[in-house]
Structure formats: C-alpha cells, structure tokens
C-alpha atoms as a PDB file:
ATOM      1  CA  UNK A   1     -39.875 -55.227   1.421  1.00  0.00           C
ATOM      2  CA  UNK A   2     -42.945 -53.872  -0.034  1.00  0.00           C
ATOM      3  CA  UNK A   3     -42.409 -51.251  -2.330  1.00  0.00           C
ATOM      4  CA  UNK A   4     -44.740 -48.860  -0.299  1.00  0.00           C
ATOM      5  CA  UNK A   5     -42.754 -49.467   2.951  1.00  0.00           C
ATOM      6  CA  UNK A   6     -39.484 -48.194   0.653  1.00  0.00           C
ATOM      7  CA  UNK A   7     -41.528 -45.159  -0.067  1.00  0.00           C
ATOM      8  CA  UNK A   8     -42.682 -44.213   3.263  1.00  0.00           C
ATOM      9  CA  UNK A   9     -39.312 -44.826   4.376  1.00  0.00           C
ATOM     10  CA  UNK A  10     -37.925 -42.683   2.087  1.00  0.00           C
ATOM     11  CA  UNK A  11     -40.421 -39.776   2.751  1.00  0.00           C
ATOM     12  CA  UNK A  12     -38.870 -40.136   6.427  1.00  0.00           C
ATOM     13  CA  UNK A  13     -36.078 -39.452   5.840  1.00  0.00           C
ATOM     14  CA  UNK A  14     -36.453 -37.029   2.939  1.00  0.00           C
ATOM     15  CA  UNK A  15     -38.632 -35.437   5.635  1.00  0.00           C
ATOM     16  CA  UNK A  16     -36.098 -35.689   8.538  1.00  0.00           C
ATOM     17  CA  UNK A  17     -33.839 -33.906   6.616  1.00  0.00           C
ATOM     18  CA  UNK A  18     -35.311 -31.411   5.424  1.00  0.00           C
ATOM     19  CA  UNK A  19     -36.190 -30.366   8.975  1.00  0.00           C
ATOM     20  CA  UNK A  20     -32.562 -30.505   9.908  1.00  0.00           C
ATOM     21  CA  UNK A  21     -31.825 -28.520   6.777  1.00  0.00           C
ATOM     22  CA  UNK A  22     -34.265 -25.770   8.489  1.00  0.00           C
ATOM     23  CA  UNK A  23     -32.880 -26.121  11.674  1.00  0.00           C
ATOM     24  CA  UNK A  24     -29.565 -25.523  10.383  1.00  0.00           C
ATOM     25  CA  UNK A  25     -30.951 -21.688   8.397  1.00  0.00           C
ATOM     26  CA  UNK A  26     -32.292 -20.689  11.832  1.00  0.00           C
ATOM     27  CA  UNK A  27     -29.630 -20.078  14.430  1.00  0.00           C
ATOM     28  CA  UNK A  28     -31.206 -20.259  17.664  1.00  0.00           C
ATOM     29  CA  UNK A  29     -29.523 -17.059  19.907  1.00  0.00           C
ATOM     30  CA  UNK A  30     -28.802 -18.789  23.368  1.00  0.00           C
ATOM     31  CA  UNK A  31     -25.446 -18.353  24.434  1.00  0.00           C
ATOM     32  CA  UNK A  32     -25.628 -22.271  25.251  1.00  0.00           C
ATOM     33  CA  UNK A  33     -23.691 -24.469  22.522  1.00  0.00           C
ATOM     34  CA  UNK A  34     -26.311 -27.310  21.596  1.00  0.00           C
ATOM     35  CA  UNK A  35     -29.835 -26.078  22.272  1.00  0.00           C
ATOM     36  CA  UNK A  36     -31.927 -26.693  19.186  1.00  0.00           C
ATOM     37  CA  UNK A  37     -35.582 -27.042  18.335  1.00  0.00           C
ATOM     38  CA  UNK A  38     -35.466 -30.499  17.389  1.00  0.00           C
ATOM     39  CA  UNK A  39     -37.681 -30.476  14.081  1.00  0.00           C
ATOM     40  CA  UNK A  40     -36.264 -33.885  12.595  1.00  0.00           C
ATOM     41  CA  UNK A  41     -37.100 -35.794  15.933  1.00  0.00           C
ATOM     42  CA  UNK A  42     -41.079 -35.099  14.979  1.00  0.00           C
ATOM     43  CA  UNK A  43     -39.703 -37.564  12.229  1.00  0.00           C
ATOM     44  CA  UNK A  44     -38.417 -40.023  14.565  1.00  0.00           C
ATOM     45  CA  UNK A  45     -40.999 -40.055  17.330  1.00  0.00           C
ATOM     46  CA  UNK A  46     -43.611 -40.280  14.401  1.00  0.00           C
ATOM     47  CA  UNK A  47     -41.797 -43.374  13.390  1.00  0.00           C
ATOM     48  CA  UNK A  48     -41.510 -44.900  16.523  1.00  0.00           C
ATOM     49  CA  UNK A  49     -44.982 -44.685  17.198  1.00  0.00           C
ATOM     50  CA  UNK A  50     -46.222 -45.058  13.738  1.00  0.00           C
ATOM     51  CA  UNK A  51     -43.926 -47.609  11.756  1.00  0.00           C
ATOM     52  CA  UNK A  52     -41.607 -49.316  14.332  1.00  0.00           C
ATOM     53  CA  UNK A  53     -39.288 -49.096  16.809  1.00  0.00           C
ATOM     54  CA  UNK A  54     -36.708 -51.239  14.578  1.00  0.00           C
ATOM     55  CA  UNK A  55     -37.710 -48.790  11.898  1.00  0.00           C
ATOM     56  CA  UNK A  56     -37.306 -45.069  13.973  1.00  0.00           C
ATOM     57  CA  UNK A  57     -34.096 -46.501  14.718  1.00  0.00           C
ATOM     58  CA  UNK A  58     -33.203 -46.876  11.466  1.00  0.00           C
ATOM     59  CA  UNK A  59     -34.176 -43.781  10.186  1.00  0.00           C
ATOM     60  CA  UNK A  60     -32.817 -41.731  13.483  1.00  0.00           C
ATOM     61  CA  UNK A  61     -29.623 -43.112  12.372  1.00  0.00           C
ATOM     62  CA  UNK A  62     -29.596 -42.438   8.503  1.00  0.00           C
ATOM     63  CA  UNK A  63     -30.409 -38.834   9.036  1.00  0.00           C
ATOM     64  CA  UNK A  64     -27.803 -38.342  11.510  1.00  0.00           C
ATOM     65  CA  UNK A  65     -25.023 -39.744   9.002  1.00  0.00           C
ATOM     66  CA  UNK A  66     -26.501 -37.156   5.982  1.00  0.00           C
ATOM     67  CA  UNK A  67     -26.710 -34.646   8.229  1.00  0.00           C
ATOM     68  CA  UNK A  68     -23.452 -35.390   9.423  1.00  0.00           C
ATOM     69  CA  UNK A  69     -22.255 -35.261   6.125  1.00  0.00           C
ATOM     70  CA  UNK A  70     -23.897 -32.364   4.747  1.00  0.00           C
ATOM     71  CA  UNK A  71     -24.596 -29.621   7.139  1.00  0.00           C
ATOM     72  CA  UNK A  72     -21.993 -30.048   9.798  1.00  0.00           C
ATOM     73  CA  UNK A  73     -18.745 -30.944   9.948  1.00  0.00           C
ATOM     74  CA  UNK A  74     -17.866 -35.226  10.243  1.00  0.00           C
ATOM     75  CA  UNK A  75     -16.611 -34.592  13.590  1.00  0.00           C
ATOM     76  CA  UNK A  76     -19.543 -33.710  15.293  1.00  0.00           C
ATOM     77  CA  UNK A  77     -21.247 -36.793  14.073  1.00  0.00           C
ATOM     78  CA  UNK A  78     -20.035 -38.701  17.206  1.00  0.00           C
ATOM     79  CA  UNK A  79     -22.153 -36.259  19.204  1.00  0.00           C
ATOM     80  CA  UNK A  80     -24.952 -36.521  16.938  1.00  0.00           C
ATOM     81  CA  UNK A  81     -24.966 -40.805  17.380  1.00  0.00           C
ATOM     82  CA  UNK A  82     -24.315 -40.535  20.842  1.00  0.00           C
ATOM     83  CA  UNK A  83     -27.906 -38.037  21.492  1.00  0.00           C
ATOM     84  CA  UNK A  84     -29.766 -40.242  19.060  1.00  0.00           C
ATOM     85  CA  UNK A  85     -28.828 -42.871  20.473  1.00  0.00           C
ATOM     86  CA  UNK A  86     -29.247 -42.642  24.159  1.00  0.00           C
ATOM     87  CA  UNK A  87     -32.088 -40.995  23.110  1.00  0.00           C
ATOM     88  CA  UNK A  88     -33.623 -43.313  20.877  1.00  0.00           C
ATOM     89  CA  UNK A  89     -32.940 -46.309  23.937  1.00  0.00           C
ATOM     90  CA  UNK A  90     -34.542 -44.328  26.432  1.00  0.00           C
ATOM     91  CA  UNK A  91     -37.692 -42.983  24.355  1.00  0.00           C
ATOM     92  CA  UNK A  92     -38.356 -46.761  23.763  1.00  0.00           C
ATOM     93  CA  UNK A  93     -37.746 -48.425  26.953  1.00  0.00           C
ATOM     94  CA  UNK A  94     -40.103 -45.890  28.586  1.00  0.00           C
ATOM     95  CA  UNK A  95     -42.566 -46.339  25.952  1.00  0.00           C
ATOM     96  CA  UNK A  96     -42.447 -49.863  26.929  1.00  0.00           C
ATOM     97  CA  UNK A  97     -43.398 -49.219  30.219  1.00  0.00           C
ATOM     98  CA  UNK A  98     -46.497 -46.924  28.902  1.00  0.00           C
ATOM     99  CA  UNK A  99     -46.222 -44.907  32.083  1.00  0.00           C
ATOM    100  CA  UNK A 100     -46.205 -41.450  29.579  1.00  0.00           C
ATOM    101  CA  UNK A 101     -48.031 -40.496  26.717  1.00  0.00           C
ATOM    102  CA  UNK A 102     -46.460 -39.474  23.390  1.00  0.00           C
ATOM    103  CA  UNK A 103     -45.481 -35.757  24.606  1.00  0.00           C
ATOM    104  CA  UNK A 104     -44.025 -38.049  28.243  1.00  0.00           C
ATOM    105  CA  UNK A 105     -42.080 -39.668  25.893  1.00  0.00           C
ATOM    106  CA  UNK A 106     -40.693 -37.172  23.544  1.00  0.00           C
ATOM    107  CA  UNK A 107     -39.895 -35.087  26.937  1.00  0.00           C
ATOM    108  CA  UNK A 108     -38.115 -37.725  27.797  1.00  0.00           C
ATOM    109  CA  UNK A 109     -36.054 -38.249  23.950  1.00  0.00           C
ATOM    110  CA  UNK A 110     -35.018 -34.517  24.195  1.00  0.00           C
ATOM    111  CA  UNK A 111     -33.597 -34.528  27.666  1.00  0.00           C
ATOM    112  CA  UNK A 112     -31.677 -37.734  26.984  1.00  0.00           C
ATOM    113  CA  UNK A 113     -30.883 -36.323  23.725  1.00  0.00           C
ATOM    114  CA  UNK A 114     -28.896 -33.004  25.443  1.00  0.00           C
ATOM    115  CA  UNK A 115     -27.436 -35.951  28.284  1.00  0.00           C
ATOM    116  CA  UNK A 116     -25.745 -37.758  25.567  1.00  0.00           C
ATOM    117  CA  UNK A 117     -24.058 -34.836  24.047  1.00  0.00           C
ATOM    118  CA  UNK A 118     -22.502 -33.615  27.563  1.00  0.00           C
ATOM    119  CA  UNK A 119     -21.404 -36.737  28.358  1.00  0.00           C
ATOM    120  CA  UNK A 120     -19.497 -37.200  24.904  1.00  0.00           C
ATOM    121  CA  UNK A 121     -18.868 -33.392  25.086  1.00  0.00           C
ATOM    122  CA  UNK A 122     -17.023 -33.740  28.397  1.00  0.00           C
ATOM    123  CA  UNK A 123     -14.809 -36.737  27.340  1.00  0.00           C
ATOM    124  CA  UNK A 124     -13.828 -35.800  23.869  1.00  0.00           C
ATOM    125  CA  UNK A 125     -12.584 -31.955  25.480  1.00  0.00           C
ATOM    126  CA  UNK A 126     -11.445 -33.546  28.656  1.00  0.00           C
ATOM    127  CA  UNK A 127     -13.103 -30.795  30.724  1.00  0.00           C
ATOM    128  CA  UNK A 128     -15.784 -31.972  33.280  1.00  0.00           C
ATOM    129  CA  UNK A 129     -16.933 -28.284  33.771  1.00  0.00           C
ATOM    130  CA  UNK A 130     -19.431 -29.134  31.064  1.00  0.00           C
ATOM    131  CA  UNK A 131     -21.622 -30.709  33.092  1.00  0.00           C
ATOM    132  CA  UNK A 132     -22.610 -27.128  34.099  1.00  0.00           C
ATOM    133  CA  UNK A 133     -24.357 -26.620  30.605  1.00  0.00           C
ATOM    134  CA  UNK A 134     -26.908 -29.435  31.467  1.00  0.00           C
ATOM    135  CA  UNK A 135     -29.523 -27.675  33.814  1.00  0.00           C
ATOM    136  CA  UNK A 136     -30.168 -25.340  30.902  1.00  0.00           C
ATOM    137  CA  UNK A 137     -30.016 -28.329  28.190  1.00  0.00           C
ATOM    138  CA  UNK A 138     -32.358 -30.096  30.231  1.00  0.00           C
ATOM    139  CA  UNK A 139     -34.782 -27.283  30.236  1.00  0.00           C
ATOM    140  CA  UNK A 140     -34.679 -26.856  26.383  1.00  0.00           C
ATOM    141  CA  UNK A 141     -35.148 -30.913  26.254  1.00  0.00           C
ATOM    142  CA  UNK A 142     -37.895 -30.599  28.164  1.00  0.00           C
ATOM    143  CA  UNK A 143     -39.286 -27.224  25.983  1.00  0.00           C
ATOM    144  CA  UNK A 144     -38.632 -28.905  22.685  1.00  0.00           C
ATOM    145  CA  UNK A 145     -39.343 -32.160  23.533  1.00  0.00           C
ATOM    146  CA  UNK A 146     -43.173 -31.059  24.640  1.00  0.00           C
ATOM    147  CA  UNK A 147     -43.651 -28.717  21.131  1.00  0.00           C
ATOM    148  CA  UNK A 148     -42.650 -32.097  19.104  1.00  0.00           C
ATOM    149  CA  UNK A 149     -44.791 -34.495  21.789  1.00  0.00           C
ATOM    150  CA  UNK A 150     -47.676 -32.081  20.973  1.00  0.00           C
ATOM    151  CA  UNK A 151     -46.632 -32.335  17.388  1.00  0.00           C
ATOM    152  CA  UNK A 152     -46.495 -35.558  16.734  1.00  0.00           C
ATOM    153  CA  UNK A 153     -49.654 -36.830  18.767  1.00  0.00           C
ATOM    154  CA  UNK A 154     -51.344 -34.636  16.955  1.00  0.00           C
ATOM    155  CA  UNK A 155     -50.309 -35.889  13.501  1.00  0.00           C
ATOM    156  CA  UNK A 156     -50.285 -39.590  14.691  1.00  0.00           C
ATOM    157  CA  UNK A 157     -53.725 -39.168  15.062  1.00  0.00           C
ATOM    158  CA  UNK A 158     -54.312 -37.680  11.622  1.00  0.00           C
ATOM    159  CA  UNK A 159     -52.547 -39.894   9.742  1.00  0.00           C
ATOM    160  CA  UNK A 160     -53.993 -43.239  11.476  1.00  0.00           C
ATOM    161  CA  UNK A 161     -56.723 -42.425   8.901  1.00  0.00           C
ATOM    162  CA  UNK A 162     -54.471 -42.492   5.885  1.00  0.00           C
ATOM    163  CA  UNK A 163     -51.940 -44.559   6.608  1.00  0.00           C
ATOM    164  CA  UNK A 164     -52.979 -47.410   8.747  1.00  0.00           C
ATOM    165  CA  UNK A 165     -50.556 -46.431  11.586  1.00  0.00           C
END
C-alpha cells in the first residue's frame, strides 16, 4: 500500500473520530434513546464515494470499535456494528443502482442506520414494543442523513481538485 493511501486512511479515521468525540460532548435533548447527528458518517459517505466502497467499509468499522472502546461502554458496540453495518450494505447497494444522488444515499445510510439498532435493540431486551421508537428514528435518519448528504456532496466536489477523488 502506498504510503499516501496509509495517510489518507489514517486522516479518516483520525477524522471519524474526532466527530464522534463531538458527538459524544453534545447531548442531543430528545426524549428518544438513539437519535444523533451523525457527524462521523460525513467520514464514511466521503469514503464511499471518494476512496472505495472496500475502503468506507473499512474505516466505518475501525471507528466503530475505538469508539466502542473509548466513549461508550463495550456493550453497545453490537448496536453500533449492527447500524453500520446494515447501513453501510444498503448505502452501497443503492448506490449501485444510481437511482439517488449522494444526499438519496446518505438518506438512505441514516434510516437504515436507526433500523439496525431497533432490530438489535428489540432482541437483546426481548421487548418488541421498541419498534414504536422507529417512526421518530426514521425521521431523524432522514434529517441527519440529508445535513451529511448535503455535506458531503459538497466537499466531494471540493476535494476532487486536491485529491484526485
């Protein structure tokens, strides 16, 4: 691997986690367990459109384990990988399609994103009644996931010139 490739890498995820760092300083006041802003998915939908999807994956999954590790307690990583995850697989398959643009697709990351979670949510408390968090998950996927979609289209396009994405 080139060493240039190892250093953008590593600003990824240096950068991924710093957003999640931020994330975790500003408590978001909904009474709703789970709705975030999303900052270190600019990161990942960045990645996916500017480096790889082999690569976003990659890097979606590092900075959910230090994350994991660092800001939250080990337990909740299994929510963590199961969002990133379902919404790393669904971000790409649509993006294969290219029925949506970048924003589309990031819409489309957060929603599965908040899906993932319930569904692991529900099983690991054994209480289906969660599913009655998901209409107001969904709409802060589809919030957040449109402020990063905006975000990242807008940087994508920026950093073409610099970076040869």
């Amino acid at each position: 691997m080139k060493s240039n490739k190892i250093a953008l890498y590593g600003l990824f995820i240096a950068l991924a986690f710093i957003f999640s760092y931020i994330e975790f300083l500003l408590p978001i006041p909904f009474p709703v367990p789970g709705i975030k802003l999303g900052l270190a998915n600019l990161v990942i939908i960045i990645a996916l459109y500017g480096i790889g999807v082999k690569e976003s994956f990659v890097l979606s999954m590092v900075r959910i384990l230090l994350v994991g590790f660092t800001f939250r307690d080990p337990s909740t990583l299994i929510f963590s990988f199961a969002g990133g995850i379902l919404s790393w697989l669904t971000m790409v398959g649509f993006m294969k399609l290219r029925l949506f643009s970048m924003v589309g697709i990031s819409i489309i990351g957060g929603i599965a994103h908040n899906i993932g979670q319930i569904i692991v949510a529900i099983i690991y408390v054994n209480n289906t009644s969660l599913i009655y968090y998901l209409p107001l998950l969904m709409i802060a996927g589809v919030v957040s996931g449109t402020l990063i979609g905006i975000l990242g289209a807008t940087i994508i396009k920026r950093l073409n010139k610099f970076l040869n994405l």
